[in-house]
Protein backbone atom coordinates (compact mmCIF):
# COMPACT_ATOMS: atom_id res chain seq x y z
CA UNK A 1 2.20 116.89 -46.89
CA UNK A 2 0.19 120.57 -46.44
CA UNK A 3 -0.79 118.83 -42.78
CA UNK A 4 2.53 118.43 -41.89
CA UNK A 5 3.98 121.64 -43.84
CA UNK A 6 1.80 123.66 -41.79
CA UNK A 7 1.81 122.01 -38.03
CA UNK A 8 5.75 122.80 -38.72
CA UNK A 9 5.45 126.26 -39.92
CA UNK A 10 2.17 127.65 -38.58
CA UNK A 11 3.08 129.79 -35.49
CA UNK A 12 2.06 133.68 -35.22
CA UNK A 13 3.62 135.65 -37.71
CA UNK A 14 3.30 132.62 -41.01
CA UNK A 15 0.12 132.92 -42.33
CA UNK A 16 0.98 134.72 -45.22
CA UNK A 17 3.58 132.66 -45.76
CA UNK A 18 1.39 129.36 -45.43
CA UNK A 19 -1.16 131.06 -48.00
CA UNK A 20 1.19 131.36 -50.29
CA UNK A 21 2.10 127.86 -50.33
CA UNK A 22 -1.64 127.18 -50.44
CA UNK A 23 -1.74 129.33 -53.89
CA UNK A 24 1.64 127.62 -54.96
CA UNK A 25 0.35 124.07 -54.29
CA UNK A 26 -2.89 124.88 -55.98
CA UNK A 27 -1.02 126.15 -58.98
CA UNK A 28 1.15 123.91 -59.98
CA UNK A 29 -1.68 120.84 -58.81
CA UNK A 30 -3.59 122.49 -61.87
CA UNK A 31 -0.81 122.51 -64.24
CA UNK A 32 -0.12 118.58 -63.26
CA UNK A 33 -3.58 117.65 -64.17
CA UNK A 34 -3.09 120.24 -67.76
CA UNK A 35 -0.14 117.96 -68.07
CA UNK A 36 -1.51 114.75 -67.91
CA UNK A 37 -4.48 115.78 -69.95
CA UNK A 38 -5.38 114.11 -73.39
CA UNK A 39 -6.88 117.47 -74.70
CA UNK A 40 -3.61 119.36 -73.02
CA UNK A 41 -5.69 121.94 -70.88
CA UNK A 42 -7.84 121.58 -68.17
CA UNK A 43 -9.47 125.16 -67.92
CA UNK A 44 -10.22 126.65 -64.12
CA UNK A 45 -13.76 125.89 -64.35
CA UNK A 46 -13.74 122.15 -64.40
CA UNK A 47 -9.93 122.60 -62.07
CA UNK A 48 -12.29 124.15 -59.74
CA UNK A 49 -14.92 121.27 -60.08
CA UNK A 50 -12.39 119.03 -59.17
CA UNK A 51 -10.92 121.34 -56.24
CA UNK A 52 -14.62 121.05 -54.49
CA UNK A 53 -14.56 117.25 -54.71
CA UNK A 54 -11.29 117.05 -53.49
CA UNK A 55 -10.24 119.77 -51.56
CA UNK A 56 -6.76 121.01 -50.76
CA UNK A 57 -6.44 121.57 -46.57
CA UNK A 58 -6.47 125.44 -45.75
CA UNK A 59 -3.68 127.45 -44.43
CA UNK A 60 -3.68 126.91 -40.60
CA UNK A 61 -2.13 128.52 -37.48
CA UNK A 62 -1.04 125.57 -34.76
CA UNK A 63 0.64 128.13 -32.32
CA UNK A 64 -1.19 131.48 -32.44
CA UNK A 65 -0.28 134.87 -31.06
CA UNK A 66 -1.80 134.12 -27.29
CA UNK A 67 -0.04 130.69 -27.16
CA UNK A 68 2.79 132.09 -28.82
CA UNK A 69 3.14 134.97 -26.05
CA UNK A 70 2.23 132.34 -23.02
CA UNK A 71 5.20 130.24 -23.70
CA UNK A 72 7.70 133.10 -25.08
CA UNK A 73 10.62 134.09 -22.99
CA UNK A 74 12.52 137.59 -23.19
């Protein structure tokens, strides 16, 4: 869903945007796994154990500022 969230929205001018979904995403993935938890918590150190096995895709830019200007039309 990121894959296709960001081919959609990443064109010059977004990344901020798409980082903040990144941070968003990440968020409330760790609170899903807290959820689901028999203890109740999972605390950021092991959350970040399981972030390196199974990365989240990074924030990336599909139409950046040189494309962006190439096909642009004033």
């Amino acid at each position: 869903m990121l894959r296709g969230h960001y081919a959609y929205y990443g064109i010059a001018g977004n990344i901020r945007a798409l980082q903040r979904v990144h941070r968003t995403v990440e968020r409330y993935w760790g609170r899903m796994l807290s959820s689901g938890s028999w203890k109740g918590v999972i605390w950021w150190k092991h959350f970040h154990r399981i972030k390196e096995r199974f990365p989240l895709l990074r924030p990336k830019l599909y139409l950046p500022y040189a494309e962006l200007q190439a096909i642009a039309v004033l």
